[in-house]
PDB file of N, CA and C in Angstrom:
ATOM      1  N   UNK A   1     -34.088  42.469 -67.059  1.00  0.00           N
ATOM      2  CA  UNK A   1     -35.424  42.361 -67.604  1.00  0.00           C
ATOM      3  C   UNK A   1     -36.342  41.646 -66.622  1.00  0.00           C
ATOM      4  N   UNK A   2     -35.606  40.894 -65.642  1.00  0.00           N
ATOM      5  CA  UNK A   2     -37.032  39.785 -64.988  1.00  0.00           C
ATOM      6  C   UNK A   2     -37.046  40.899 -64.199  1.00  0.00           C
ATOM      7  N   UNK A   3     -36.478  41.692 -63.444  1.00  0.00           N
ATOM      8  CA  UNK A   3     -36.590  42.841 -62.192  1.00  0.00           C
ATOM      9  C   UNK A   3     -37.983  43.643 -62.967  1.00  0.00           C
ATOM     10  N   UNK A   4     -37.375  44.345 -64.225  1.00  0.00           N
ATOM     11  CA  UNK A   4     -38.733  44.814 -64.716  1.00  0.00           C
ATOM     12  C   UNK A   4     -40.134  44.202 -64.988  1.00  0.00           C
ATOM     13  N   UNK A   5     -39.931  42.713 -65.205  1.00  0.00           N
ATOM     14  CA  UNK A   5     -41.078  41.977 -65.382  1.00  0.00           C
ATOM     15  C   UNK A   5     -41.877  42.234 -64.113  1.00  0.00           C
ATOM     16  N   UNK A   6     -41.497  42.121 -62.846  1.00  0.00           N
ATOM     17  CA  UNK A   6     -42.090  42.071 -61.511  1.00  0.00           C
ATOM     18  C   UNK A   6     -42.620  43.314 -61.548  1.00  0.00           C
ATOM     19  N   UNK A   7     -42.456  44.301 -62.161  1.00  0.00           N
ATOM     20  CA  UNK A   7     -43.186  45.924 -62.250  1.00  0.00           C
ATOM     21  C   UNK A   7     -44.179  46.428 -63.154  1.00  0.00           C
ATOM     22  N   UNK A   8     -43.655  45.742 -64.266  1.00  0.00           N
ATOM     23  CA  UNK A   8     -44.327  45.653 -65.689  1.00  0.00           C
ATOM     24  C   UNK A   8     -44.740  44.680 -65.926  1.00  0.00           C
ATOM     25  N   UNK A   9     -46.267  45.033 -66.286  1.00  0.00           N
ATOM     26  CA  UNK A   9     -46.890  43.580 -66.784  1.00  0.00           C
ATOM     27  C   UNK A   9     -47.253  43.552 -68.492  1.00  0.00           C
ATOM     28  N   UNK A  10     -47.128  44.819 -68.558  1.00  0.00           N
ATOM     29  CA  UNK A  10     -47.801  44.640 -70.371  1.00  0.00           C
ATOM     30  C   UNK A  10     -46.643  43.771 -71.328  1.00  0.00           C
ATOM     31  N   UNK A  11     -46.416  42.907 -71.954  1.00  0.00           N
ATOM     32  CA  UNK A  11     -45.366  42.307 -72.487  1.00  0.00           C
ATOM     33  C   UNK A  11     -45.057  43.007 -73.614  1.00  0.00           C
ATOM     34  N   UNK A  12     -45.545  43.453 -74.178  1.00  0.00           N
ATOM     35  CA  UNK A  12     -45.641  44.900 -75.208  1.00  0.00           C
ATOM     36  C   UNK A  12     -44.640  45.615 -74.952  1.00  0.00           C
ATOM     37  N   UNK A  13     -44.669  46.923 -73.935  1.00  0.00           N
ATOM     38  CA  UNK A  13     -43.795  47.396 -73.446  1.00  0.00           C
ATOM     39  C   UNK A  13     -42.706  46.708 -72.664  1.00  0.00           C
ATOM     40  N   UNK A  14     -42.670  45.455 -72.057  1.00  0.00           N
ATOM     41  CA  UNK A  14     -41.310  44.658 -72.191  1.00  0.00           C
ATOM     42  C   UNK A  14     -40.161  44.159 -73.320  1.00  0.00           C
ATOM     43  N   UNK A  15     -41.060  44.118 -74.480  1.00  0.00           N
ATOM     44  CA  UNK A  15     -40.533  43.822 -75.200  1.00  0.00           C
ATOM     45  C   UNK A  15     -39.698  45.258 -76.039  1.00  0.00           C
ATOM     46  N   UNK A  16     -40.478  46.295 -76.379  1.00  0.00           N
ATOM     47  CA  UNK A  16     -40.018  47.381 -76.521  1.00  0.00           C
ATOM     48  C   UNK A  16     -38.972  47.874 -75.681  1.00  0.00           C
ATOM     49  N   UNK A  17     -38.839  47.739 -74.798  1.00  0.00           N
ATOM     50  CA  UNK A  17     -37.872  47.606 -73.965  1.00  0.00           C
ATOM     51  C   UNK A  17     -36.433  46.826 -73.850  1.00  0.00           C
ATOM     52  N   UNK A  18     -36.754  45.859 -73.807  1.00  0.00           N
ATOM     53  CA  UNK A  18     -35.641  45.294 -74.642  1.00  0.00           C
ATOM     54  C   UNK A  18     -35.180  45.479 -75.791  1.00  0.00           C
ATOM     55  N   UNK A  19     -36.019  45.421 -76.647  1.00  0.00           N
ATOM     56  CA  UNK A  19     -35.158  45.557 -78.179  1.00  0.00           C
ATOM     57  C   UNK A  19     -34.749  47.230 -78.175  1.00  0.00           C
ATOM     58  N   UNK A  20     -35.093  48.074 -77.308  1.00  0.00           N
ATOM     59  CA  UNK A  20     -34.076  49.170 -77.459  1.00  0.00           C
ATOM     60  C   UNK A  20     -32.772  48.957 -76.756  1.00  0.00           C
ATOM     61  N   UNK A  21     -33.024  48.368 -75.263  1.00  0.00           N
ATOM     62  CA  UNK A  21     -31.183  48.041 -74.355  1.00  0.00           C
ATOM     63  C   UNK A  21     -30.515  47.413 -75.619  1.00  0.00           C
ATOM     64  N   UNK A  22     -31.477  46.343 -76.846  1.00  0.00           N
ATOM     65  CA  UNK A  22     -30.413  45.370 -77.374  1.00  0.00           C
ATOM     66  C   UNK A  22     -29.822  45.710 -78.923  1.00  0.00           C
ATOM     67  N   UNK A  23     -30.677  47.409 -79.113  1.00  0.00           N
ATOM     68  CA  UNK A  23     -29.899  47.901 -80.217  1.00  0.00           C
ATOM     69  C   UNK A  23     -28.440  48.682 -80.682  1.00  0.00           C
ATOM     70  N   UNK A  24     -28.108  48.155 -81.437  1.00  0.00           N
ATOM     71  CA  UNK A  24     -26.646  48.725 -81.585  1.00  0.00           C
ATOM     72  C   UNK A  24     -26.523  50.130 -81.709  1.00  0.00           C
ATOM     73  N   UNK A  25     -25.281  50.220 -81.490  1.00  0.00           N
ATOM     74  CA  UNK A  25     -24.684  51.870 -81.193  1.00  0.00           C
ATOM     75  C   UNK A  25     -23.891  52.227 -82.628  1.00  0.00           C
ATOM     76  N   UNK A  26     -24.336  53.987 -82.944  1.00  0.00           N
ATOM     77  CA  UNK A  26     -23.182  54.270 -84.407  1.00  0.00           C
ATOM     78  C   UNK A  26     -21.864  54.717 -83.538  1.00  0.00           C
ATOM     79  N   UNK A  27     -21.167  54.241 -84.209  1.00  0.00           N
ATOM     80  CA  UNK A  27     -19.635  54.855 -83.725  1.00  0.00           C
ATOM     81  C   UNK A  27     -18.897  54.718 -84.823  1.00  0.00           C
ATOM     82  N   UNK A  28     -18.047  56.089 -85.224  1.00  0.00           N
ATOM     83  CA  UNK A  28     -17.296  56.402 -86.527  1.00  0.00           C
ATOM     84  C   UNK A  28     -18.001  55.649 -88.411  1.00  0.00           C
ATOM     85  N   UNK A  29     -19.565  56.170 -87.614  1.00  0.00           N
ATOM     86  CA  UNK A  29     -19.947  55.694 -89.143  1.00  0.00           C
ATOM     87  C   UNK A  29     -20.588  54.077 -88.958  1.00  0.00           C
ATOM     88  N   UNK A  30     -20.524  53.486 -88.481  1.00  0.00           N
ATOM     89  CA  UNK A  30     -20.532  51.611 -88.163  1.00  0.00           C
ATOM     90  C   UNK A  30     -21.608  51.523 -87.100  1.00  0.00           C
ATOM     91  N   UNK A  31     -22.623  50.745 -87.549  1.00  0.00           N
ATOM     92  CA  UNK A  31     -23.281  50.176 -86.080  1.00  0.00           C
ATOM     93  C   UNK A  31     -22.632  48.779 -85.580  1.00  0.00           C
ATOM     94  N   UNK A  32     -22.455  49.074 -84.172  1.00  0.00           N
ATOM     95  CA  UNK A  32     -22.062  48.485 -83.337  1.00  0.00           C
ATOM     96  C   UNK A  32     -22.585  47.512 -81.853  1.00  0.00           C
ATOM     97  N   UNK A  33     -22.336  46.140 -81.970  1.00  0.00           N
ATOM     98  CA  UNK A  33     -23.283  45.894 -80.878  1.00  0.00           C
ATOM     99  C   UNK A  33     -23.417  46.032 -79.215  1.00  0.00           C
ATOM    100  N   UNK A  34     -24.261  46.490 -78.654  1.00  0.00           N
ATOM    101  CA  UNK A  34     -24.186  47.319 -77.485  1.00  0.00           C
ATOM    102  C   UNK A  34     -24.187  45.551 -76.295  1.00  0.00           C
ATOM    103  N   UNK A  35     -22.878  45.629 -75.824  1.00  0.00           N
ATOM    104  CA  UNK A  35     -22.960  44.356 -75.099  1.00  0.00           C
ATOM    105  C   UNK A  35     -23.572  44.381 -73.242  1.00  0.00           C
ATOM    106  N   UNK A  36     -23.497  45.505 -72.833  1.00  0.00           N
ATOM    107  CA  UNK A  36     -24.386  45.869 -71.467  1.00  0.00           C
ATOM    108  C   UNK A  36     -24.696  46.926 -71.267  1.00  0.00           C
ATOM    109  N   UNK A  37     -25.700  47.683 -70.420  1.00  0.00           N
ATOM    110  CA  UNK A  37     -26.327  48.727 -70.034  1.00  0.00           C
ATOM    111  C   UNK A  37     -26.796  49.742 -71.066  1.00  0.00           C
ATOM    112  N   UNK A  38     -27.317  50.589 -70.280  1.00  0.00           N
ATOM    113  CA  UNK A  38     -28.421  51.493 -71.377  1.00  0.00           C
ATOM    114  C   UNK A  38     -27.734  52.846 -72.195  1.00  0.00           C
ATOM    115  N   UNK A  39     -28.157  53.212 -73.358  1.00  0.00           N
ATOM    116  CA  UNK A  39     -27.174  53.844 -73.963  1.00  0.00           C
ATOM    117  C   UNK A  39     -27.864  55.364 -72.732  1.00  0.00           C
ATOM    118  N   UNK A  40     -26.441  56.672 -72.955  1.00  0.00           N
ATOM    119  CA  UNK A  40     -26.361  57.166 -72.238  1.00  0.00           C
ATOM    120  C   UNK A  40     -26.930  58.573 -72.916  1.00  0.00           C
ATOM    121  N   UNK A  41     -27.880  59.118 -71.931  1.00  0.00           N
ATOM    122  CA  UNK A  41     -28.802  60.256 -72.061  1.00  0.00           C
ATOM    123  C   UNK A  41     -30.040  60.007 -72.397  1.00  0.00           C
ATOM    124  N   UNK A  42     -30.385  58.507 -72.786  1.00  0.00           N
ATOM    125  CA  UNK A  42     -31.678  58.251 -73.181  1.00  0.00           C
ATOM    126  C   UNK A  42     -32.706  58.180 -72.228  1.00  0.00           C
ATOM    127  N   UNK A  43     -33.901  58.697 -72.842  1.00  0.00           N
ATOM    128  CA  UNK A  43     -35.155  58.892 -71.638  1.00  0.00           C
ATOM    129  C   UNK A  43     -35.487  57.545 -71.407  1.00  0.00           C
ATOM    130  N   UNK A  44     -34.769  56.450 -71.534  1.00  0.00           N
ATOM    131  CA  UNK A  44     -35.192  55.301 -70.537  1.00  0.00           C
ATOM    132  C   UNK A  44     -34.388  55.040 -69.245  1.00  0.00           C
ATOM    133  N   UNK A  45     -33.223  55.694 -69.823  1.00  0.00           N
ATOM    134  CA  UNK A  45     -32.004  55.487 -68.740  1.00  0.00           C
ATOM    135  C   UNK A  45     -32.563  56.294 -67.560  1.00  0.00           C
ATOM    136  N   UNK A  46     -33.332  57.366 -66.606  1.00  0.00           N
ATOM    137  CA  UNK A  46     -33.947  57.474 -65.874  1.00  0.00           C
ATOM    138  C   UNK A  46     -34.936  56.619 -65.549  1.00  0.00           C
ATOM    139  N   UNK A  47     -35.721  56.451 -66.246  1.00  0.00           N
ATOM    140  CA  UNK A  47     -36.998  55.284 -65.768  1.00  0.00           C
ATOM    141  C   UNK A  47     -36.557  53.830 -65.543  1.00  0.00           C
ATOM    142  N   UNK A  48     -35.519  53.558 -66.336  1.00  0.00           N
ATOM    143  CA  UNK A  48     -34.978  52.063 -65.193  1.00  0.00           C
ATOM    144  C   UNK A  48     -34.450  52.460 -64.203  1.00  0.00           C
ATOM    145  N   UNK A  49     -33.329  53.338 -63.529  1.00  0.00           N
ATOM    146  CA  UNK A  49     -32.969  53.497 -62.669  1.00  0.00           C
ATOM    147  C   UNK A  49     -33.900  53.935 -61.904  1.00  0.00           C
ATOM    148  N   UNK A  50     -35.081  54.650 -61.772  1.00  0.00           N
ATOM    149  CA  UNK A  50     -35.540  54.507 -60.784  1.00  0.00           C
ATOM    150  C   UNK A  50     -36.750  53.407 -60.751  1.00  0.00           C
ATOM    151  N   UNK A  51     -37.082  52.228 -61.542  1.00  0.00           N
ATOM    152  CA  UNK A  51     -37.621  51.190 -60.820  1.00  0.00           C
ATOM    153  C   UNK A  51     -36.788  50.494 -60.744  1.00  0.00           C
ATOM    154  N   UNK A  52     -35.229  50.328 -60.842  1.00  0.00           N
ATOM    155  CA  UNK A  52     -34.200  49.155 -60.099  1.00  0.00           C
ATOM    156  C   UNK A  52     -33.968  49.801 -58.737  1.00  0.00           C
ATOM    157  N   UNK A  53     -33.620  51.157 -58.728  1.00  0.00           N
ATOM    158  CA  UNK A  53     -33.224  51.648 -57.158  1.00  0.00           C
ATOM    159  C   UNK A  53     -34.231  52.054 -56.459  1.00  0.00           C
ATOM    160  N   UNK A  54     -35.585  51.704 -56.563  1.00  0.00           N
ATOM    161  CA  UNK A  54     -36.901  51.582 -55.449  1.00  0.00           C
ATOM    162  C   UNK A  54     -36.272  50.898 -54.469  1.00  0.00           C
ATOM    163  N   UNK A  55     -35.998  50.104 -54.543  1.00  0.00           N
ATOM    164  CA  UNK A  55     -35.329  48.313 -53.513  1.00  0.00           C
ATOM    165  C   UNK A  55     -34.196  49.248 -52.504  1.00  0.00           C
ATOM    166  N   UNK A  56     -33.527  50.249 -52.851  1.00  0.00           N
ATOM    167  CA  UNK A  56     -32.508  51.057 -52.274  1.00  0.00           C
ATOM    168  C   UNK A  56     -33.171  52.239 -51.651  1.00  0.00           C
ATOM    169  N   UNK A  57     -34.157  52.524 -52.631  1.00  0.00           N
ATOM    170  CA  UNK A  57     -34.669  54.071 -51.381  1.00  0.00           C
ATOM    171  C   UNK A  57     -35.591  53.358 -50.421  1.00  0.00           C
ATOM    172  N   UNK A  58     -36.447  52.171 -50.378  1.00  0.00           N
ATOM    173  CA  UNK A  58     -36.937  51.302 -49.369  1.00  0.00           C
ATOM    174  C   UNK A  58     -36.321  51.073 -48.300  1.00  0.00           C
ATOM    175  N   UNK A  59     -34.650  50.385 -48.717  1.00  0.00           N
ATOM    176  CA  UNK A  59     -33.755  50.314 -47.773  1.00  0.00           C
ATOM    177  C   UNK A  59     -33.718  51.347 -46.736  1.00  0.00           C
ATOM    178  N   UNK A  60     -33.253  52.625 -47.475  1.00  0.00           N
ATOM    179  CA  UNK A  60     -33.135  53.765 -46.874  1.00  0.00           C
ATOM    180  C   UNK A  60     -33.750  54.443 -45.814  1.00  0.00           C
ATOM    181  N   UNK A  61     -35.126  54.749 -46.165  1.00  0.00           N
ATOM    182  CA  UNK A  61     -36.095  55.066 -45.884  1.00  0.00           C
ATOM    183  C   UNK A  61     -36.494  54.121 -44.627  1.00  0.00           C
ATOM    184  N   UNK A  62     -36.545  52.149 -44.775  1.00  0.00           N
ATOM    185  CA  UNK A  62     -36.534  51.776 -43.559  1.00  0.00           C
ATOM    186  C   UNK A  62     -35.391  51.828 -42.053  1.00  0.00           C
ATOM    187  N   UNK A  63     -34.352  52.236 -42.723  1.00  0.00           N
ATOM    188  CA  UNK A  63     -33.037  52.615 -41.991  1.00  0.00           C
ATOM    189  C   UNK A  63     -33.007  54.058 -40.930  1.00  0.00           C
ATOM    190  N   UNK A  64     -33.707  54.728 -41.601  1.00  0.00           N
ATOM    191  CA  UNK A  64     -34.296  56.123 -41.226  1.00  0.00           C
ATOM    192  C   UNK A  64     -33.675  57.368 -42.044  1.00  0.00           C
ATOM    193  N   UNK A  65     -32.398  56.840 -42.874  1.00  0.00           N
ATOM    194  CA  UNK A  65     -32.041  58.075 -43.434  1.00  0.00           C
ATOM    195  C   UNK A  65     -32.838  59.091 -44.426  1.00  0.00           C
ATOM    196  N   UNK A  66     -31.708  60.253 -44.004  1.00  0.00           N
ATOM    197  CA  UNK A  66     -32.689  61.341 -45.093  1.00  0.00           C
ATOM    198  C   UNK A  66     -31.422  61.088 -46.325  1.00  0.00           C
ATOM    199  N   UNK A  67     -32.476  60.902 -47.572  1.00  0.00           N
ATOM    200  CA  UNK A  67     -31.612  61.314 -48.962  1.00  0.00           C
ATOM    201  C   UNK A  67     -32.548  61.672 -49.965  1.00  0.00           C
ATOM    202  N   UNK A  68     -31.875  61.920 -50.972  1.00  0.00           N
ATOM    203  CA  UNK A  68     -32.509  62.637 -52.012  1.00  0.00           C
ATOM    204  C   UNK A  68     -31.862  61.895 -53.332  1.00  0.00           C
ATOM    205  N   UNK A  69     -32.376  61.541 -54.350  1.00  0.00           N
ATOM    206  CA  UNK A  69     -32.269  60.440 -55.490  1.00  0.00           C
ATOM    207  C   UNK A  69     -32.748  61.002 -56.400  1.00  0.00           C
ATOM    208  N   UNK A  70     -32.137  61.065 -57.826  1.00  0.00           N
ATOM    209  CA  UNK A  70     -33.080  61.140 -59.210  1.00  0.00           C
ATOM    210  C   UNK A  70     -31.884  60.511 -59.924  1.00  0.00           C
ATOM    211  N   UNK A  71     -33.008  59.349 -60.188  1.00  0.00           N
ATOM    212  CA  UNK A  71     -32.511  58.199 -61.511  1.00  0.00           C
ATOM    213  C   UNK A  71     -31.195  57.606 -60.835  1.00  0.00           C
ATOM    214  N   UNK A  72     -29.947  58.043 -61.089  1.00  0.00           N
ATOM    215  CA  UNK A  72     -28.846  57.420 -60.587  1.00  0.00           C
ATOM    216  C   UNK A  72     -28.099  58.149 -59.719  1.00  0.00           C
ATOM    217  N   UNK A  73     -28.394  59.198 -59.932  1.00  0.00           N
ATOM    218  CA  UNK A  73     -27.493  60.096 -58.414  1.00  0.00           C
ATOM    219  C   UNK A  73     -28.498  60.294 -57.197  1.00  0.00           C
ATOM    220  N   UNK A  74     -27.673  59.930 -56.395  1.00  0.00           N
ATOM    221  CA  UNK A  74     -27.965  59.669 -54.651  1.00  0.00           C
ATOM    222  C   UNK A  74     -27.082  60.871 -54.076  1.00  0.00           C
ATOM    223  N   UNK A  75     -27.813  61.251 -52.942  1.00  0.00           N
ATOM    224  CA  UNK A  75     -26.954  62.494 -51.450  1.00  0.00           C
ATOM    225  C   UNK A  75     -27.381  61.373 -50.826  1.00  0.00           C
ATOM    226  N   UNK A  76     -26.708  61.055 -49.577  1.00  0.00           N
ATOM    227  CA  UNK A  76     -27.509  60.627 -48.298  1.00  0.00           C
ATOM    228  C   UNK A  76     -26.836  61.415 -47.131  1.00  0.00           C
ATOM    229  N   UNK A  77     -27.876  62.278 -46.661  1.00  0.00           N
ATOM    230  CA  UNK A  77     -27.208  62.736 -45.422  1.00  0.00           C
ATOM    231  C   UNK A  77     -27.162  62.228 -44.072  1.00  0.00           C
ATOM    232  N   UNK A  78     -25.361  62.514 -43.652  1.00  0.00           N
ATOM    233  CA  UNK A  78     -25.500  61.656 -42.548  1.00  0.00           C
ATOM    234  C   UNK A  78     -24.817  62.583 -41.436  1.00  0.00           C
ATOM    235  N   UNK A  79     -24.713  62.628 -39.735  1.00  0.00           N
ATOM    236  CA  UNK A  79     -24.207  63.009 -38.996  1.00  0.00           C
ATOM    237  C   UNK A  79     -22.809  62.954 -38.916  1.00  0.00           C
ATOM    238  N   UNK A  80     -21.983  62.347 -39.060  1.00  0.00           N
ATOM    239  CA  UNK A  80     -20.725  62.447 -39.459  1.00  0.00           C
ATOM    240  C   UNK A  80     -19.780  61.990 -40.179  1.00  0.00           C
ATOM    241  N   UNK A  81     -18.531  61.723 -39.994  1.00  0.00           N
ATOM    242  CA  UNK A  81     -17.855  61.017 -41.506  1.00  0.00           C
ATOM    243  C   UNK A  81     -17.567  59.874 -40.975  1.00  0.00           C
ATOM    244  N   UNK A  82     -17.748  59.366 -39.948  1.00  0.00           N
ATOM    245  CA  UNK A  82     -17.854  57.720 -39.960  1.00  0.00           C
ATOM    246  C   UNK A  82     -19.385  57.278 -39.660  1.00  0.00           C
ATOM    247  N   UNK A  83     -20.041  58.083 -39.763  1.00  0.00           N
ATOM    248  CA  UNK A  83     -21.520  57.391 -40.553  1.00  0.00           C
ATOM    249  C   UNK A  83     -21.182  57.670 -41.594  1.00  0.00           C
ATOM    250  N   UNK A  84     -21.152  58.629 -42.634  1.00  0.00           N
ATOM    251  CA  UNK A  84     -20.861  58.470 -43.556  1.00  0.00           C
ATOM    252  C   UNK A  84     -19.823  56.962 -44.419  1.00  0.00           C
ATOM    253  N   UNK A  85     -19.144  57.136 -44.004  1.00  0.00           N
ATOM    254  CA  UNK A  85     -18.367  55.977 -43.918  1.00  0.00           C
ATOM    255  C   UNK A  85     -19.096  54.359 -43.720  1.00  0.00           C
ATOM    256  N   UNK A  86     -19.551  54.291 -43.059  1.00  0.00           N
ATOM    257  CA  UNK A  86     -20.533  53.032 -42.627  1.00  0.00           C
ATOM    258  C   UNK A  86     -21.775  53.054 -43.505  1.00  0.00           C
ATOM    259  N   UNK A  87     -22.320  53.905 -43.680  1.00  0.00           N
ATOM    260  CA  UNK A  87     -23.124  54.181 -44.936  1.00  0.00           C
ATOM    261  C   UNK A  87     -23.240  53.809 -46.412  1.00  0.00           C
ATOM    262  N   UNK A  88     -21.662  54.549 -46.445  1.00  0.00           N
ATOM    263  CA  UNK A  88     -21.534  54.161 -47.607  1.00  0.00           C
ATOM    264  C   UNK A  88     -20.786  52.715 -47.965  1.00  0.00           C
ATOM    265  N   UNK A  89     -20.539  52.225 -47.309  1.00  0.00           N
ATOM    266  CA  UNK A  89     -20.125  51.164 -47.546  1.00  0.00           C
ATOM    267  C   UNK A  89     -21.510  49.432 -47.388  1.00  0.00           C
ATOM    268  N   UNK A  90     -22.622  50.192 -46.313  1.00  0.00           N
ATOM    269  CA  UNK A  90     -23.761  49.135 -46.651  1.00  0.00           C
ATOM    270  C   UNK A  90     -24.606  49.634 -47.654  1.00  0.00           C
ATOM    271  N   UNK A  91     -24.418  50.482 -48.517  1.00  0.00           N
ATOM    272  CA  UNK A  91     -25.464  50.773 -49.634  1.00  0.00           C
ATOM    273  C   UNK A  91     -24.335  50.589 -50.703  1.00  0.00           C
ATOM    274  N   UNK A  92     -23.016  50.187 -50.788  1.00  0.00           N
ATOM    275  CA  UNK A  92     -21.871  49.942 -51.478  1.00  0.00           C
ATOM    276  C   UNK A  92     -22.479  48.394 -51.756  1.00  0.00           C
ATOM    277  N   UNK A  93     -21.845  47.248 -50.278  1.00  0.00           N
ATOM    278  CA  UNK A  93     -22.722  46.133 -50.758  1.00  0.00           C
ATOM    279  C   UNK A  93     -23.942  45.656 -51.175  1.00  0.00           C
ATOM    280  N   UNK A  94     -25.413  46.993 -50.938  1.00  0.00           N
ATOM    281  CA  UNK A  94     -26.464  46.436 -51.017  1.00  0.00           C
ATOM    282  C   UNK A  94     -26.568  45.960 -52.465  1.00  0.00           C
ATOM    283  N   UNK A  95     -26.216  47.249 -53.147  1.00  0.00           N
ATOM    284  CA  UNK A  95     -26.105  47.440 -54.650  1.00  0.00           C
ATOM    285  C   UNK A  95     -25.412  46.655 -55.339  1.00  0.00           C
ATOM    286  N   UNK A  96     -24.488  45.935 -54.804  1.00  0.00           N
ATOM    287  CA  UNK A  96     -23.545  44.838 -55.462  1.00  0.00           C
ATOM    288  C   UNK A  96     -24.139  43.425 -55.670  1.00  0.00           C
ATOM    289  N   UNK A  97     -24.223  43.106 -54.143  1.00  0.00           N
ATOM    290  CA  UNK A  97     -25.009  41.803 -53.951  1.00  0.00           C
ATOM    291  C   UNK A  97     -26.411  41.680 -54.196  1.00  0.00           C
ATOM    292  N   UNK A  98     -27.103  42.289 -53.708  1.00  0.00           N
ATOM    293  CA  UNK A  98     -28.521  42.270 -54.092  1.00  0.00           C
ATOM    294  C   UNK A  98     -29.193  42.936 -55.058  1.00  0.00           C
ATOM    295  N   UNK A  99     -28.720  44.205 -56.069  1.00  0.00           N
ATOM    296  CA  UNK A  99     -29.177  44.956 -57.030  1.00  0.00           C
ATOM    297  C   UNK A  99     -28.437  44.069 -58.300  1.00  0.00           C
ATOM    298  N   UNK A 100     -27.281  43.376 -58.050  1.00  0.00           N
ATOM    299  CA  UNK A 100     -25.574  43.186 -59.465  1.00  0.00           C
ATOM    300  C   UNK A 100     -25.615  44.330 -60.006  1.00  0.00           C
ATOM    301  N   UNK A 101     -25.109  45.545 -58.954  1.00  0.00           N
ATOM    302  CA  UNK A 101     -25.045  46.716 -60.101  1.00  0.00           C
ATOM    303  C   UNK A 101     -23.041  46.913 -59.769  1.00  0.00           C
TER     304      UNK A 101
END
């Protein structure tokens, strides 16, 4: 939520925002409480992922690579399989350490 605060300023739609990540899930009849991330197929689950992974196509983009992104799936094309390799392993840590994804 503070990542989105820095993007979003209306507190309105922050708050709407939250109280949907923090509503419970039905499963076999029972609501259930949803303890991390966004439920799956929902039209928010694109629009956070792509204002959390801006910070990653920035990366990218200053690095020089070519890729292509929507919401959570990434290509990055690279010249061979140990760029590839090296690649994927600094956009492995970027996302860990600096995104906590």
């Amino acid at each position: 939520m503070a990542r989105l605060a820095k993007r979003i300023h209306d507190k309105r739609l922050l708050g709407v925002i939250r109280r949907y990540l923090q509503a419970g899930m039905m499963m076999g009849g029972f609501v259930s409480q949803r303890e991390k991330g966004t439920p799956q197929g929902s039209p928010l689950s694109p629009l956070l992922s792509n204002i959390l992974l801006d910070d990653l196509d920035k990366k990218l983009d200053a690095r020089g690579h070519r890729f292509c992104r929507y919401a959570d799936d990434c290509q990055i094309y690279v010249q061979s399989r140990r760029a590839g390799h090296r690649v994927k392993d600094n956009v492995t840590a970027f996302l860990e350490t600096r995104l906590k994804l």
